[in-house]
Protein backbone atom coordinates (compact mmCIF):
# COMPACT_ATOMS: atom_id res chain seq x y z
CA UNK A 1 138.06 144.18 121.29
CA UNK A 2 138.41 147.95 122.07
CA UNK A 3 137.20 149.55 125.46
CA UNK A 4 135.10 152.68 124.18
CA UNK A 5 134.53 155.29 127.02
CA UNK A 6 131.06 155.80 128.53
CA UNK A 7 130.83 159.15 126.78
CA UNK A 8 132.04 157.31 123.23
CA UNK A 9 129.46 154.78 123.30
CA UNK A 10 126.55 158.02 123.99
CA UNK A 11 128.19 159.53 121.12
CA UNK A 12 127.93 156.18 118.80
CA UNK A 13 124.07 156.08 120.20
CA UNK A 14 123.88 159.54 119.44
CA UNK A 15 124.94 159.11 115.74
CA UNK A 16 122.95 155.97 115.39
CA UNK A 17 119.57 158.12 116.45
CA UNK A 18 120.32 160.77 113.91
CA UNK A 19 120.99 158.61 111.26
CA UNK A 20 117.55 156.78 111.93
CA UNK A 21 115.73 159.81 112.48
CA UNK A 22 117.10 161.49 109.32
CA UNK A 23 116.32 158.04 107.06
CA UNK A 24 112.53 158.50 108.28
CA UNK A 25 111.82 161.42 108.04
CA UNK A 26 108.88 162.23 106.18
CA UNK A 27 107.97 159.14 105.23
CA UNK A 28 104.53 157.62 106.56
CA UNK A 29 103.73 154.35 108.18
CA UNK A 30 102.83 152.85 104.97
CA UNK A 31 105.58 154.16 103.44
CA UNK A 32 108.14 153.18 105.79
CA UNK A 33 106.65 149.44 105.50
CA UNK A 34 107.12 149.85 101.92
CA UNK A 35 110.87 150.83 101.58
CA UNK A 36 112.98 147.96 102.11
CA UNK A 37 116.12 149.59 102.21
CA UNK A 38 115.08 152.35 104.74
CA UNK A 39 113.94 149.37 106.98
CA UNK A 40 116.90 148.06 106.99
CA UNK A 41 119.27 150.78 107.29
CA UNK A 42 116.74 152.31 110.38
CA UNK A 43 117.08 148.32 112.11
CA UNK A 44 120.73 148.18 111.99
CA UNK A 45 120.88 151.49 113.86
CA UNK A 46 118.49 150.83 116.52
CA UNK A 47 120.56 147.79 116.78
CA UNK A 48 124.02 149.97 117.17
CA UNK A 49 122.01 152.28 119.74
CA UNK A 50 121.02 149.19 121.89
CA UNK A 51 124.83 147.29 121.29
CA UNK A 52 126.54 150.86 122.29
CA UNK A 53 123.15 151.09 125.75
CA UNK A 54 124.78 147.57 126.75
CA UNK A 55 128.39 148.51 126.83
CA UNK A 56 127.73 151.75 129.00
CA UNK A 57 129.41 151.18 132.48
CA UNK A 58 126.55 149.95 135.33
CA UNK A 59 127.54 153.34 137.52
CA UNK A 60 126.88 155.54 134.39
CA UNK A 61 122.85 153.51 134.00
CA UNK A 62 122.54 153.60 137.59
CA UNK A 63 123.37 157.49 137.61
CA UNK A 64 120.51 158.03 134.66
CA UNK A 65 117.63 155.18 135.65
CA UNK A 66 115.05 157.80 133.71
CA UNK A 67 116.23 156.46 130.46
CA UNK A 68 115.01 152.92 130.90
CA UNK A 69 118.20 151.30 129.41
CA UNK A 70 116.31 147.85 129.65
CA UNK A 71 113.94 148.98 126.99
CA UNK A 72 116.92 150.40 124.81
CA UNK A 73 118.80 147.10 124.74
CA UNK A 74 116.00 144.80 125.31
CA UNK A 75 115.13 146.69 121.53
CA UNK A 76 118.08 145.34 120.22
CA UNK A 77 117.70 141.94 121.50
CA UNK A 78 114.53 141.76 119.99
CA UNK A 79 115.70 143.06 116.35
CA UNK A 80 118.67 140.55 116.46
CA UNK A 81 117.02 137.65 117.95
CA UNK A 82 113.51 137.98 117.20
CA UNK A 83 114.12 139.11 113.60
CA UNK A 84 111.13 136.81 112.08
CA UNK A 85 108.44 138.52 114.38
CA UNK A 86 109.29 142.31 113.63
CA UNK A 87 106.09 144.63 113.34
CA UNK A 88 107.53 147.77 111.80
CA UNK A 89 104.74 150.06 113.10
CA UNK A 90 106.53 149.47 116.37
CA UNK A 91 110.32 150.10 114.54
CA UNK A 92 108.92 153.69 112.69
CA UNK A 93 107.03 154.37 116.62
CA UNK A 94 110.38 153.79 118.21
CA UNK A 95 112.40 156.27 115.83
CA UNK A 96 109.13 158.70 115.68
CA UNK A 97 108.02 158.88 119.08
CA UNK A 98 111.11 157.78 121.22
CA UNK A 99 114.49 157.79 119.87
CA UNK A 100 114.34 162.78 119.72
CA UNK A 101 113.65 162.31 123.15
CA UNK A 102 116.61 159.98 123.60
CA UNK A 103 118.86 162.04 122.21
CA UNK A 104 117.97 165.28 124.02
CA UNK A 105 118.73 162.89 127.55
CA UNK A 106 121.95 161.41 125.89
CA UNK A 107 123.11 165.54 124.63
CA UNK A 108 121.90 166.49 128.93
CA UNK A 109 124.29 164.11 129.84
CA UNK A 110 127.24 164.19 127.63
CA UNK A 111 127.18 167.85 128.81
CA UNK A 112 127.36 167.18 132.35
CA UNK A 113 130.73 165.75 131.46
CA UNK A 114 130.76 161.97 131.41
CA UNK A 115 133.72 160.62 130.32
């Protein structure tokens, strides 16, 4: 398996928000629950966004505690593991209401510099 830098693994989380964001957008509640294939391809990203939050070094979390990396990956966890009890008014919340925010904190930081 291949180290990826703290700053590659933002990047990958980065990507992964966009491509969620961009897959939903416009598309209500109902219709989200509707489309199948947009489910999908918006789980597997929030799934890449929490694999890539894991794999961050502990000094680069420690250094950014605001972002509540336990929520990020716990996310994950619960996508992979808990597949059979999804509610996807809480996956189209996640991209609508949390995952912009996310990725204005990820852009902060990758311009600070972290490598």
């Amino acid at each position: 398996m291949s180290e990826r830098s703290d700053r590659q693994l933002l990047l990958d989380m980065l990507e992964s928000i966009d491509r969620a964001v961009r897959y939903m957008k416009g598309l209500s509640l109902e219709q989200f629950e509707k489309d199948e294939q947009v489910g999908d391809a918006v789980m597997r990203n929030i799934q890449i966004i929490g694999e890539a939050a894991n794999r961050t070094s502990k000094s680069l979390r420690e250094a950014t505690p605001h972002l509540e990396w336990s929520k990020v990956i716990g996310m994950r966890h619960r996508l992979v593991h808990d597949y059979f009890e999804i509610e996807e008014a809480i996956v189209w919340r996640v991209v609508t209401d949390y995952l912009p925010p996310l990725a204005e904190e990820l852009k902060k930081i990758l311009d600070g510099g972290v490598e």
